[in-house]
PDB file of N, CA and C in Angstrom:
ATOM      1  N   UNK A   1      -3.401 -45.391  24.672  1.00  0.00           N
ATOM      2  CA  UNK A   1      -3.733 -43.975  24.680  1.00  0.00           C
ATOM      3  C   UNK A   1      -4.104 -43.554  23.253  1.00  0.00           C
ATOM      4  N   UNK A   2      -5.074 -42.633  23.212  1.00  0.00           N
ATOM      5  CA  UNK A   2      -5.457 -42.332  22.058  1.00  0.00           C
ATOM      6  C   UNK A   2      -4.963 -40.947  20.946  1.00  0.00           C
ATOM      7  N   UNK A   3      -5.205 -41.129  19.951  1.00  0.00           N
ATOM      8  CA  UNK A   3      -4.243 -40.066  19.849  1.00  0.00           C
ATOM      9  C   UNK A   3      -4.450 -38.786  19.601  1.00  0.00           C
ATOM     10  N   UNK A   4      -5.780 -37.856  20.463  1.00  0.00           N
ATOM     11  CA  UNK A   4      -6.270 -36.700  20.946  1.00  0.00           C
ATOM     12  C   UNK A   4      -5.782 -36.761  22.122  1.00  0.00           C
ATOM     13  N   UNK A   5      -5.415 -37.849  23.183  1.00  0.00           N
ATOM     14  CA  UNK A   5      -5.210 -37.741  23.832  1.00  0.00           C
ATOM     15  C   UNK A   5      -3.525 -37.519  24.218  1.00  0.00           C
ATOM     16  N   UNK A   6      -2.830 -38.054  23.301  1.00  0.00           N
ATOM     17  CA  UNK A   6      -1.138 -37.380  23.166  1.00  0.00           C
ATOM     18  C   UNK A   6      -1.295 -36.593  22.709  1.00  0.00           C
ATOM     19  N   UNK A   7      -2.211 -35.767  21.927  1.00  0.00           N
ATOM     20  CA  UNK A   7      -1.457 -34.135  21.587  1.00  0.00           C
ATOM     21  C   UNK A   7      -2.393 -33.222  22.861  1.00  0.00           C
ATOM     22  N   UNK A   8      -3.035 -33.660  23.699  1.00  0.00           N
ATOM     23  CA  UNK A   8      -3.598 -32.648  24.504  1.00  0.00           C
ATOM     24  C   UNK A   8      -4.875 -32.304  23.742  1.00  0.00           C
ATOM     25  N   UNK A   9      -5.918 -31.406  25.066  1.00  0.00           N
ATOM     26  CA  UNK A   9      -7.244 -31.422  24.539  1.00  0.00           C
ATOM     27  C   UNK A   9      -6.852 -30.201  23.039  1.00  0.00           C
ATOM     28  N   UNK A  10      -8.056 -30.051  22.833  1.00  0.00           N
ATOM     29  CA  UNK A  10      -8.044 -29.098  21.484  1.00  0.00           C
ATOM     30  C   UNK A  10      -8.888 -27.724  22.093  1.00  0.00           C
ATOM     31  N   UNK A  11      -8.040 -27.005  22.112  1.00  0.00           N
ATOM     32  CA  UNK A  11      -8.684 -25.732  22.420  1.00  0.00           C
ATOM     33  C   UNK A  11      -8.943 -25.068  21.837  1.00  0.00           C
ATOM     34  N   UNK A  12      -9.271 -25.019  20.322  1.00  0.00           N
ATOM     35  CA  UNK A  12      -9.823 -24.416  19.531  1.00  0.00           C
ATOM     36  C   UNK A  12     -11.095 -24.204  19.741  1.00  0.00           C
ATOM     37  N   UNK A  13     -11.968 -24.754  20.014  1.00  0.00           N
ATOM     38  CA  UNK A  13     -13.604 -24.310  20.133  1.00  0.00           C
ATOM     39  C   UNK A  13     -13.491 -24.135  22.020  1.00  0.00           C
ATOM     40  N   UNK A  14     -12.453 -23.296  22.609  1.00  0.00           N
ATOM     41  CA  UNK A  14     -12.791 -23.043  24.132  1.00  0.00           C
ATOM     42  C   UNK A  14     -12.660 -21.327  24.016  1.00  0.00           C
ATOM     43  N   UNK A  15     -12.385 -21.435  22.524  1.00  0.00           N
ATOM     44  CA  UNK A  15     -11.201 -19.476  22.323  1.00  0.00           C
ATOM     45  C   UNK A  15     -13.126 -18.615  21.710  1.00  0.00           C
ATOM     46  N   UNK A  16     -13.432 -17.413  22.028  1.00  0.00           N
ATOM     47  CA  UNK A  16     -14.501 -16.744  21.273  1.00  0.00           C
ATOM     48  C   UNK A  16     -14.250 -16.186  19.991  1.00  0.00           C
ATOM     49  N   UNK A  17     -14.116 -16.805  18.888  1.00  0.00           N
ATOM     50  CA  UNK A  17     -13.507 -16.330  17.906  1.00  0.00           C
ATOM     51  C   UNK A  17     -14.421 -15.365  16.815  1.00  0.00           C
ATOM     52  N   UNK A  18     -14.876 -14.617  16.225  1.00  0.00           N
ATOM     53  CA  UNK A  18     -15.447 -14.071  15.549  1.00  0.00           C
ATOM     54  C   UNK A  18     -16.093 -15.096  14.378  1.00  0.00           C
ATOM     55  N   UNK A  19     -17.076 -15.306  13.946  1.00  0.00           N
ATOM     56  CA  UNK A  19     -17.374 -15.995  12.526  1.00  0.00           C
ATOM     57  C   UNK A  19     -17.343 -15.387  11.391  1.00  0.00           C
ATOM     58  N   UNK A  20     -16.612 -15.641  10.118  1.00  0.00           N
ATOM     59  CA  UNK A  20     -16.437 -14.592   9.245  1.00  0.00           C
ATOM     60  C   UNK A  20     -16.500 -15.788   7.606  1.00  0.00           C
ATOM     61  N   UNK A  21     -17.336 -14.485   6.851  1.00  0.00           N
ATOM     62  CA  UNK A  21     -17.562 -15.117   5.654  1.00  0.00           C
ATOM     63  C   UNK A  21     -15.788 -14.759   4.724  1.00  0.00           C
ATOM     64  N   UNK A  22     -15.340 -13.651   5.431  1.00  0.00           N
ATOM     65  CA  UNK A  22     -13.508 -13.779   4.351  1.00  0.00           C
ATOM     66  C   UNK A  22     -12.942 -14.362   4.536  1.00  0.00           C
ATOM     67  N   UNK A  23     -12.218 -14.833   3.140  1.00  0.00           N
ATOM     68  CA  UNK A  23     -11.240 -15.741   3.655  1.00  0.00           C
ATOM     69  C   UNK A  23      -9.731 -15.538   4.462  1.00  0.00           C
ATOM     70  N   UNK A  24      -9.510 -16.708   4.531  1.00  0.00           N
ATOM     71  CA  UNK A  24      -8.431 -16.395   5.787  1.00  0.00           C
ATOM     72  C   UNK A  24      -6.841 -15.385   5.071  1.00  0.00           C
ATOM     73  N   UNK A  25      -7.251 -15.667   3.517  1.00  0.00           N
ATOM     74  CA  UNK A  25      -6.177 -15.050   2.867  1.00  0.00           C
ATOM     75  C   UNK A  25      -6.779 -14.482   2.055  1.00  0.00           C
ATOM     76  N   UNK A  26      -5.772 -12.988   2.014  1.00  0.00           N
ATOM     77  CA  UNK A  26      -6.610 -12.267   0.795  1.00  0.00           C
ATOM     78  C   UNK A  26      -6.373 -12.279  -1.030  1.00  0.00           C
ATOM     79  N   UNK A  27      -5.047 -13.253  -1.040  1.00  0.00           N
ATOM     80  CA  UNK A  27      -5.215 -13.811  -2.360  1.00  0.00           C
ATOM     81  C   UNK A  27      -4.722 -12.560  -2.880  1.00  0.00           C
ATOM     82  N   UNK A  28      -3.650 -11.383  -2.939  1.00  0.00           N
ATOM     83  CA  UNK A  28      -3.571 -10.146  -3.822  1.00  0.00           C
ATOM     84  C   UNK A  28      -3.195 -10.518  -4.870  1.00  0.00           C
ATOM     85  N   UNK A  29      -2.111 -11.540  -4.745  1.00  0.00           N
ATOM     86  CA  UNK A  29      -1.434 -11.628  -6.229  1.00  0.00           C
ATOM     87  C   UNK A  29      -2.342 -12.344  -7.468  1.00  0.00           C
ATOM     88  N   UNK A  30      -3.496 -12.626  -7.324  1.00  0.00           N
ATOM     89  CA  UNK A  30      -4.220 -12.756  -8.047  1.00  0.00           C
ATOM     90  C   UNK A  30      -5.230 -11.887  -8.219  1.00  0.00           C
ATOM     91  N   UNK A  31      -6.054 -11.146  -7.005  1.00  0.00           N
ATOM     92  CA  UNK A  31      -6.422  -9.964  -7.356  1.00  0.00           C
ATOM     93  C   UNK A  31      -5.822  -8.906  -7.673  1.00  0.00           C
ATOM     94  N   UNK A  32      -4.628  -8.558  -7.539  1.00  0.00           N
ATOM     95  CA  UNK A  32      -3.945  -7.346  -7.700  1.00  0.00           C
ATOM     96  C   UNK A  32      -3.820  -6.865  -9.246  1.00  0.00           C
ATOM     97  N   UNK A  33      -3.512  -8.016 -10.273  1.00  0.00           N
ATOM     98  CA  UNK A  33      -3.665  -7.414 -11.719  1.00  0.00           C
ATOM     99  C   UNK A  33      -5.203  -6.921 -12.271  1.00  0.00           C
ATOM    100  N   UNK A  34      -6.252  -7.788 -11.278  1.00  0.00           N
ATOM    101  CA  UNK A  34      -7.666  -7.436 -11.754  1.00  0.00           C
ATOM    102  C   UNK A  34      -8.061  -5.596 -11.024  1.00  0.00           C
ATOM    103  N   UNK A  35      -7.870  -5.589 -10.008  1.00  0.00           N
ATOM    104  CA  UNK A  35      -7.781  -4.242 -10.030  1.00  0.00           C
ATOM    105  C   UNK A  35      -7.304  -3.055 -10.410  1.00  0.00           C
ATOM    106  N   UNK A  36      -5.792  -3.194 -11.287  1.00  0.00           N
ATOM    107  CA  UNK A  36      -5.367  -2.458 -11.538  1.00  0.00           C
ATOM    108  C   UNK A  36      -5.687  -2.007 -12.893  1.00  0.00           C
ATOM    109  N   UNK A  37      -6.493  -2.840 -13.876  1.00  0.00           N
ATOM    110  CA  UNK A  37      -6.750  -2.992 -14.787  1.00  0.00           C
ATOM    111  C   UNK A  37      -8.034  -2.159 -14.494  1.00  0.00           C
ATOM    112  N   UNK A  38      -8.994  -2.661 -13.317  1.00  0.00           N
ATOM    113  CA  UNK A  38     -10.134  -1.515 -13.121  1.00  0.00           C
ATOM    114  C   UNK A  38      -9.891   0.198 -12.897  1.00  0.00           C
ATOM    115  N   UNK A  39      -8.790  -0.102 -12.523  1.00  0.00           N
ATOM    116  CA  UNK A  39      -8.635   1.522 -12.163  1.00  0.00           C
ATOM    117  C   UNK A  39      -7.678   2.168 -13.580  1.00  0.00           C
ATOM    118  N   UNK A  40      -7.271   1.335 -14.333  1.00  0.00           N
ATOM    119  CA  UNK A  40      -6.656   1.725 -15.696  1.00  0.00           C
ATOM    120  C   UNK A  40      -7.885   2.259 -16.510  1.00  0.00           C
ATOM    121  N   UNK A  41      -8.939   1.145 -16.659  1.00  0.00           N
ATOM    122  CA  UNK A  41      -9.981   1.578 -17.305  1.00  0.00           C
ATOM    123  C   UNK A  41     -11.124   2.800 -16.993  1.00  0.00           C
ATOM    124  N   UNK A  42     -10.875   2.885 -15.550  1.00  0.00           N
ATOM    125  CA  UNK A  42     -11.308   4.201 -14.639  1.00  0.00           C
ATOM    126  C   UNK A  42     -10.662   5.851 -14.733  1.00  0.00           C
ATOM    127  N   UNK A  43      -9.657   5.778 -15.575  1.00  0.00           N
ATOM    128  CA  UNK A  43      -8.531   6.546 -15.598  1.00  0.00           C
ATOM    129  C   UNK A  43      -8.185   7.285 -14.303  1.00  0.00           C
ATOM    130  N   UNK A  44      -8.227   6.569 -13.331  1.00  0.00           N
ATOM    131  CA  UNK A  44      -8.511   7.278 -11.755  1.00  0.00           C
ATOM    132  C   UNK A  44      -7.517   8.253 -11.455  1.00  0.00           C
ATOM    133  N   UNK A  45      -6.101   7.759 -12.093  1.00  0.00           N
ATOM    134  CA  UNK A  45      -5.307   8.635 -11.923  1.00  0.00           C
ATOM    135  C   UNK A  45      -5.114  10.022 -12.350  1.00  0.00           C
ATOM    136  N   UNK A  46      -5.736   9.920 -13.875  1.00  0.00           N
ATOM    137  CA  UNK A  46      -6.134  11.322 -14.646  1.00  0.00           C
ATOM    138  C   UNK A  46      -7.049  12.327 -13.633  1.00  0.00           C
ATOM    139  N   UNK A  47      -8.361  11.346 -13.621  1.00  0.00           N
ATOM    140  CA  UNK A  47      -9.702  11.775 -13.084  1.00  0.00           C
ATOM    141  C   UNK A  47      -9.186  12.571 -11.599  1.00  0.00           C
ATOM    142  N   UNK A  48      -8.048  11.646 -10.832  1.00  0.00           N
ATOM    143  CA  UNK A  48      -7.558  12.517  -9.501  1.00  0.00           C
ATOM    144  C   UNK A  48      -6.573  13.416  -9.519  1.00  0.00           C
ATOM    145  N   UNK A  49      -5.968  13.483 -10.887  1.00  0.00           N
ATOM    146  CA  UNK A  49      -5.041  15.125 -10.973  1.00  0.00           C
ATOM    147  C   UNK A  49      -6.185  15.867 -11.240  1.00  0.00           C
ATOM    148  N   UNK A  50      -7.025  15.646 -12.303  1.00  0.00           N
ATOM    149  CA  UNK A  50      -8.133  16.758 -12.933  1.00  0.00           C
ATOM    150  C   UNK A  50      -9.071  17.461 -11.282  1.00  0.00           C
ATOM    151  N   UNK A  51      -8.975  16.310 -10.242  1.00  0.00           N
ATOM    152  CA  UNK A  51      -9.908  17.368  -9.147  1.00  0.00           C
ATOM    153  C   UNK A  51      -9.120  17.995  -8.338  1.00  0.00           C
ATOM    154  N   UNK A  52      -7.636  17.746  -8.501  1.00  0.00           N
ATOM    155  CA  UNK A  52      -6.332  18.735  -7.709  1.00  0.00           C
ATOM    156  C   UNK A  52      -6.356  19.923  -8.234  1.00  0.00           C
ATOM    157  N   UNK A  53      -6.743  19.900  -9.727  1.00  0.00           N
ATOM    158  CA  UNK A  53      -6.278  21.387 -10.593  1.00  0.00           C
ATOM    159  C   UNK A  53      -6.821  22.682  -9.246  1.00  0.00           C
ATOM    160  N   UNK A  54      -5.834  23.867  -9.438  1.00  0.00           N
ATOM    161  CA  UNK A  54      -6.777  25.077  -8.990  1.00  0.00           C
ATOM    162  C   UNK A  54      -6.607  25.124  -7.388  1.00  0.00           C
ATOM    163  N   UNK A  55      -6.303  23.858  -6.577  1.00  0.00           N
ATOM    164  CA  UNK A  55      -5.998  23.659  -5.404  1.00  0.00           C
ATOM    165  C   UNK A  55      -4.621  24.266  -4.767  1.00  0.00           C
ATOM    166  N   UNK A  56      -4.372  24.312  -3.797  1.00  0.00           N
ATOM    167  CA  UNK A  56      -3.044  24.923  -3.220  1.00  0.00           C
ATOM    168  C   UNK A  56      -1.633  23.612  -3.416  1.00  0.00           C
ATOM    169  N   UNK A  57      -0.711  24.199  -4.169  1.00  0.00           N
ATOM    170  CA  UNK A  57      -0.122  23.112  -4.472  1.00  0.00           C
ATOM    171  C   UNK A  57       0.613  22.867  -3.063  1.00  0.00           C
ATOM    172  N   UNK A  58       1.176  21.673  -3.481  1.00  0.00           N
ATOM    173  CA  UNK A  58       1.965  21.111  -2.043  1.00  0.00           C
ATOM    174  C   UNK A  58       3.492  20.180  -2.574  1.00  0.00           C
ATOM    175  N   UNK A  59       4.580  20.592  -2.767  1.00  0.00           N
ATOM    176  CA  UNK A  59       6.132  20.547  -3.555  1.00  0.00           C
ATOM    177  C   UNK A  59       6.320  19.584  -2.400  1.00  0.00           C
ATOM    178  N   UNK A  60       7.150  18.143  -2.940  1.00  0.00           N
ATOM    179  CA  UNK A  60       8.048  17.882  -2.202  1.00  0.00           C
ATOM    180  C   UNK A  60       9.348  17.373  -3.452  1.00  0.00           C
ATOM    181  N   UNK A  61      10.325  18.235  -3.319  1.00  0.00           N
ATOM    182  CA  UNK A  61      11.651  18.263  -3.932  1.00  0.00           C
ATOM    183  C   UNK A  61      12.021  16.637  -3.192  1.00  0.00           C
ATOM    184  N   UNK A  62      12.100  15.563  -4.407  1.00  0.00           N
ATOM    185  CA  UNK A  62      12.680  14.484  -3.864  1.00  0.00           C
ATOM    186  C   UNK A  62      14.101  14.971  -5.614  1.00  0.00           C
ATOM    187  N   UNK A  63      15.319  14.305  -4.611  1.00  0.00           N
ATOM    188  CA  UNK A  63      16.657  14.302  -5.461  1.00  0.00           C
ATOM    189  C   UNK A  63      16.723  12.385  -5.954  1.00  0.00           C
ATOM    190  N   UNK A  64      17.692  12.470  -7.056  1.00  0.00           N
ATOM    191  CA  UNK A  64      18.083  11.285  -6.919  1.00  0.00           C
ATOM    192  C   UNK A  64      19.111  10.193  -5.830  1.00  0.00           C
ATOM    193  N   UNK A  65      18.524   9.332  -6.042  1.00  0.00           N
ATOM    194  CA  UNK A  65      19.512   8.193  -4.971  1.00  0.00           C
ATOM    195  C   UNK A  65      21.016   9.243  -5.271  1.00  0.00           C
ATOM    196  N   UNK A  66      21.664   8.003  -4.334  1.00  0.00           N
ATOM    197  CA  UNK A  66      23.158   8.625  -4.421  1.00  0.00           C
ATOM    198  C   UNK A  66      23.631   7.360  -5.281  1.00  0.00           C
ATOM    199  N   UNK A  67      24.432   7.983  -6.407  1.00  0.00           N
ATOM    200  CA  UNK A  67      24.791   7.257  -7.570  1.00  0.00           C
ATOM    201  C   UNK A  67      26.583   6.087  -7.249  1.00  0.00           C
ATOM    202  N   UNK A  68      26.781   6.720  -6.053  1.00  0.00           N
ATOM    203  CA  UNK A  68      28.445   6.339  -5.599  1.00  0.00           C
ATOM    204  C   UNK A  68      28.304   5.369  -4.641  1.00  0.00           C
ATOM    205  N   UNK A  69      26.607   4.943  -4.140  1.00  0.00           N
ATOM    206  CA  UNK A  69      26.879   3.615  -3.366  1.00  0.00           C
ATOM    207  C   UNK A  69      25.616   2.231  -3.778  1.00  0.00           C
ATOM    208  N   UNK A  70      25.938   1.279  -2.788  1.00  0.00           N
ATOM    209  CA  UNK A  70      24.865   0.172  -3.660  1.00  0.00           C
ATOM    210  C   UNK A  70      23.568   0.367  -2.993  1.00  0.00           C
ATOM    211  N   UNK A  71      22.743  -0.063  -3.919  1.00  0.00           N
ATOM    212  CA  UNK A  71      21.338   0.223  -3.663  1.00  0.00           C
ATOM    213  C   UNK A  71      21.094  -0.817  -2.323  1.00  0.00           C
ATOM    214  N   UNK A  72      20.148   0.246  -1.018  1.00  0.00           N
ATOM    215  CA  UNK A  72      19.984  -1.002   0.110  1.00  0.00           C
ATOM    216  C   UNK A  72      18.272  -0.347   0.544  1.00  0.00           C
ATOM    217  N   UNK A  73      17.970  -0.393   1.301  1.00  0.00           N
ATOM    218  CA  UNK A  73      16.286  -0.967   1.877  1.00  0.00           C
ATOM    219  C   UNK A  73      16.297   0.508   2.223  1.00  0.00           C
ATOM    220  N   UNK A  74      17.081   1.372   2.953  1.00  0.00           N
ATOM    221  CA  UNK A  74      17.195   2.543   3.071  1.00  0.00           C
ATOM    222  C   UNK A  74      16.435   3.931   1.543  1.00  0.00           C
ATOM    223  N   UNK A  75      17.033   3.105   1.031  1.00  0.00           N
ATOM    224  CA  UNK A  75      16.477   3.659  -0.631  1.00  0.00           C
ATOM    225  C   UNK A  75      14.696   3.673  -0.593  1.00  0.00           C
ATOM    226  N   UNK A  76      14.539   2.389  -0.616  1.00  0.00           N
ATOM    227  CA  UNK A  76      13.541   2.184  -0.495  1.00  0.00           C
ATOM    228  C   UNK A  76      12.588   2.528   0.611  1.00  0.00           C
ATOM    229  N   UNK A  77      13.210   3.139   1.801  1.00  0.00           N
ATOM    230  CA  UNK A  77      12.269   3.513   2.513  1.00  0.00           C
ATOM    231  C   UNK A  77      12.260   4.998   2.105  1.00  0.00           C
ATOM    232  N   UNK A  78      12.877   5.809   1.949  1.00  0.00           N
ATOM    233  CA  UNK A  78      12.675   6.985   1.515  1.00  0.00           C
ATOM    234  C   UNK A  78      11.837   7.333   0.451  1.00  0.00           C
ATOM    235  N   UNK A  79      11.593   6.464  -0.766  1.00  0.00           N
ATOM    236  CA  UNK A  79      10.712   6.123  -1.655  1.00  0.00           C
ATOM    237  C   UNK A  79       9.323   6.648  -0.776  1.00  0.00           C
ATOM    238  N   UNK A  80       9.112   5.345  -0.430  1.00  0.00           N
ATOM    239  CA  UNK A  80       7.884   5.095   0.396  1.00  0.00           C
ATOM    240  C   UNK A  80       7.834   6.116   1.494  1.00  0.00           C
ATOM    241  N   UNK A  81       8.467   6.654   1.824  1.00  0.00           N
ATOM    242  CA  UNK A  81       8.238   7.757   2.912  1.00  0.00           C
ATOM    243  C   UNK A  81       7.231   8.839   2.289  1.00  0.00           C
ATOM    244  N   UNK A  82       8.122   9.209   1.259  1.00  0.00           N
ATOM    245  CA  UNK A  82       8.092  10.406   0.685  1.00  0.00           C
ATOM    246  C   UNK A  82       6.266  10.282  -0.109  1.00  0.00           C
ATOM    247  N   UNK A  83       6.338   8.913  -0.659  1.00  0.00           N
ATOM    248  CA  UNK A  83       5.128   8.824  -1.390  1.00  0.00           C
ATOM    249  C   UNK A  83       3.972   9.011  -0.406  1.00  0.00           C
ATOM    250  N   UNK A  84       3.953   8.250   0.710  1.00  0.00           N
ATOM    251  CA  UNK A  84       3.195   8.169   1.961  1.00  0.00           C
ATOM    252  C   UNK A  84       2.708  10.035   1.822  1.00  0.00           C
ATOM    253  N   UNK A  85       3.690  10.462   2.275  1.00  0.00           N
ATOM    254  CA  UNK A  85       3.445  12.183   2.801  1.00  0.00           C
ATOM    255  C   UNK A  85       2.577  12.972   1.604  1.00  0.00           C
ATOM    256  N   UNK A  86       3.201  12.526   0.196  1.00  0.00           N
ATOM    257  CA  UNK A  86       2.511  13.693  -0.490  1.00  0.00           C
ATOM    258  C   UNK A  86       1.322  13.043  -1.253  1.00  0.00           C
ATOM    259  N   UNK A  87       0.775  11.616  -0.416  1.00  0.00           N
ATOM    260  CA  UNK A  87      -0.690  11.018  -0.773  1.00  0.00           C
ATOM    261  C   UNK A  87      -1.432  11.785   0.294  1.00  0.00           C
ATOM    262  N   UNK A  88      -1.148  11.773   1.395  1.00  0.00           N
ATOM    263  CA  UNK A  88      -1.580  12.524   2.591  1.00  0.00           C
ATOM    264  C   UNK A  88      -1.723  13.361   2.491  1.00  0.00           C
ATOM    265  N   UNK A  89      -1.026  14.345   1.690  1.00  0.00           N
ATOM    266  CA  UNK A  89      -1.467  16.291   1.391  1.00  0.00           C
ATOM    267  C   UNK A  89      -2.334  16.151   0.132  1.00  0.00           C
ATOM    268  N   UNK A  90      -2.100  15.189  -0.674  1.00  0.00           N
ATOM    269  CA  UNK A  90      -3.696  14.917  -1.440  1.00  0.00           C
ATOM    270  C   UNK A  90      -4.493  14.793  -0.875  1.00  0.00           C
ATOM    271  N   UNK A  91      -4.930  13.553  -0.158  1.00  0.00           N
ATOM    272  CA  UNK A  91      -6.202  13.897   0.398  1.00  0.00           C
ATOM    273  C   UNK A  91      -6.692  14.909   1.609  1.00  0.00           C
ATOM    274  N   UNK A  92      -5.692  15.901   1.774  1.00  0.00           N
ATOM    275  CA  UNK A  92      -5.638  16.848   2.939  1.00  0.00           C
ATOM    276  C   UNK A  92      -6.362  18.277   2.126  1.00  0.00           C
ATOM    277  N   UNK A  93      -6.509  17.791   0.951  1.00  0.00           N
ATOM    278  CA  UNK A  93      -7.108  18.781   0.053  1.00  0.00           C
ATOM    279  C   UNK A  93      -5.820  19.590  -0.777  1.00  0.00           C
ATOM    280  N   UNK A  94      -4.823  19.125  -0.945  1.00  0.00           N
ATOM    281  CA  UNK A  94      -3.762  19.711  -1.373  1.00  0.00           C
ATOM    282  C   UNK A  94      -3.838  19.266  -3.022  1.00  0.00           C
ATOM    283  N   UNK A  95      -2.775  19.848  -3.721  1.00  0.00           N
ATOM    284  CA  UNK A  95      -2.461  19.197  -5.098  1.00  0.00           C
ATOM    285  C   UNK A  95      -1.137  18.962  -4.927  1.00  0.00           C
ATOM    286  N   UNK A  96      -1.135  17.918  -5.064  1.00  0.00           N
ATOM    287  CA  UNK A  96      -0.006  17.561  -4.513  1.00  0.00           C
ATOM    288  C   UNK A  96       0.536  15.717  -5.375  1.00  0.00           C
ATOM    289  N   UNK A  97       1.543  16.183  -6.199  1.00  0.00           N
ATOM    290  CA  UNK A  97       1.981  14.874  -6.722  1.00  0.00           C
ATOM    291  C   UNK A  97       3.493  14.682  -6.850  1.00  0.00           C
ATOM    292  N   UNK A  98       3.722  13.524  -6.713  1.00  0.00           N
ATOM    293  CA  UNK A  98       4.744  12.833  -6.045  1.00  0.00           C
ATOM    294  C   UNK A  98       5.601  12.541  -7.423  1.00  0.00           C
ATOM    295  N   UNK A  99       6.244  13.162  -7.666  1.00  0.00           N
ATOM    296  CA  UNK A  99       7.611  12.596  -8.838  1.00  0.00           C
ATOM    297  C   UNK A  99       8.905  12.556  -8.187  1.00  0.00           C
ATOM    298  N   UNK A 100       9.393  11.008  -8.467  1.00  0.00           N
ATOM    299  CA  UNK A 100      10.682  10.718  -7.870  1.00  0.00           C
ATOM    300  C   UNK A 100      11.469  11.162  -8.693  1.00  0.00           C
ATOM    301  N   UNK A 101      12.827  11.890  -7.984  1.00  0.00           N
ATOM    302  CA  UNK A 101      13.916  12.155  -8.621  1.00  0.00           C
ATOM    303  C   UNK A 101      14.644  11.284  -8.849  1.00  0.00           C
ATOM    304  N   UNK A 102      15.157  10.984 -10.500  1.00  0.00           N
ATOM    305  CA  UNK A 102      16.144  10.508 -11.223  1.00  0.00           C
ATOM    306  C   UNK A 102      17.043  11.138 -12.054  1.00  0.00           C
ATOM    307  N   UNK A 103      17.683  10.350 -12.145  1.00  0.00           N
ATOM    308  CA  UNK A 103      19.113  11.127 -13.392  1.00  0.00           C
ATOM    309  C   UNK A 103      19.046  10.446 -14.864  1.00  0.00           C
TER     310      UNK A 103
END
């Protein structure tokens, strides 16, 4: 017996798969410092408070963690919650920026 024939046929070319020039991985951790460096040199972040000015502001009061227990994933989703919402009232036409509370 041959040995296509112990692992079973190959059904890879029976599936309609899309043909695509990207690759199968997107590689961030090597792109990720090259972009950030583009958007450093872009001052994008300046350039996107400067088109908030004058707009209706949009507050979200974030407090600090709680200092009396250990840091867990919970933390971190509130982070990310919070950032999520007041990127969303930016581009909702709001002015709206996100400073985490610390002590």
């Amino acid at each position: 017996m041959s040995d296509k024939e112990k692992s079973g046929p190959d059904y890879r070319e029976t599936l309609f798969l899309p043909k695509t020039d990207f690759p199968m991985r997107a590689g961030l951790p090597k792109k990720e410092p090259g972009i950030l460096k583009r958007w450093n040199e872009m001052d994008l972040y300046r350039r996107a408070r400067e088109v908030a000015k004058g707009r209706e502001k949009y507050v979200l009061h974030d407090g600090p963690p709680y200092a009396n227990g250990h840091l867990h994933i919970g933390h971190a989703m509130n982070k990310i919650l919070k950032d999520v919402i007041t990127r969303t009232r930016q581009m909702m036409g709001y002015d709206s920026n996100y400073v985490p509370g610390w002590d």
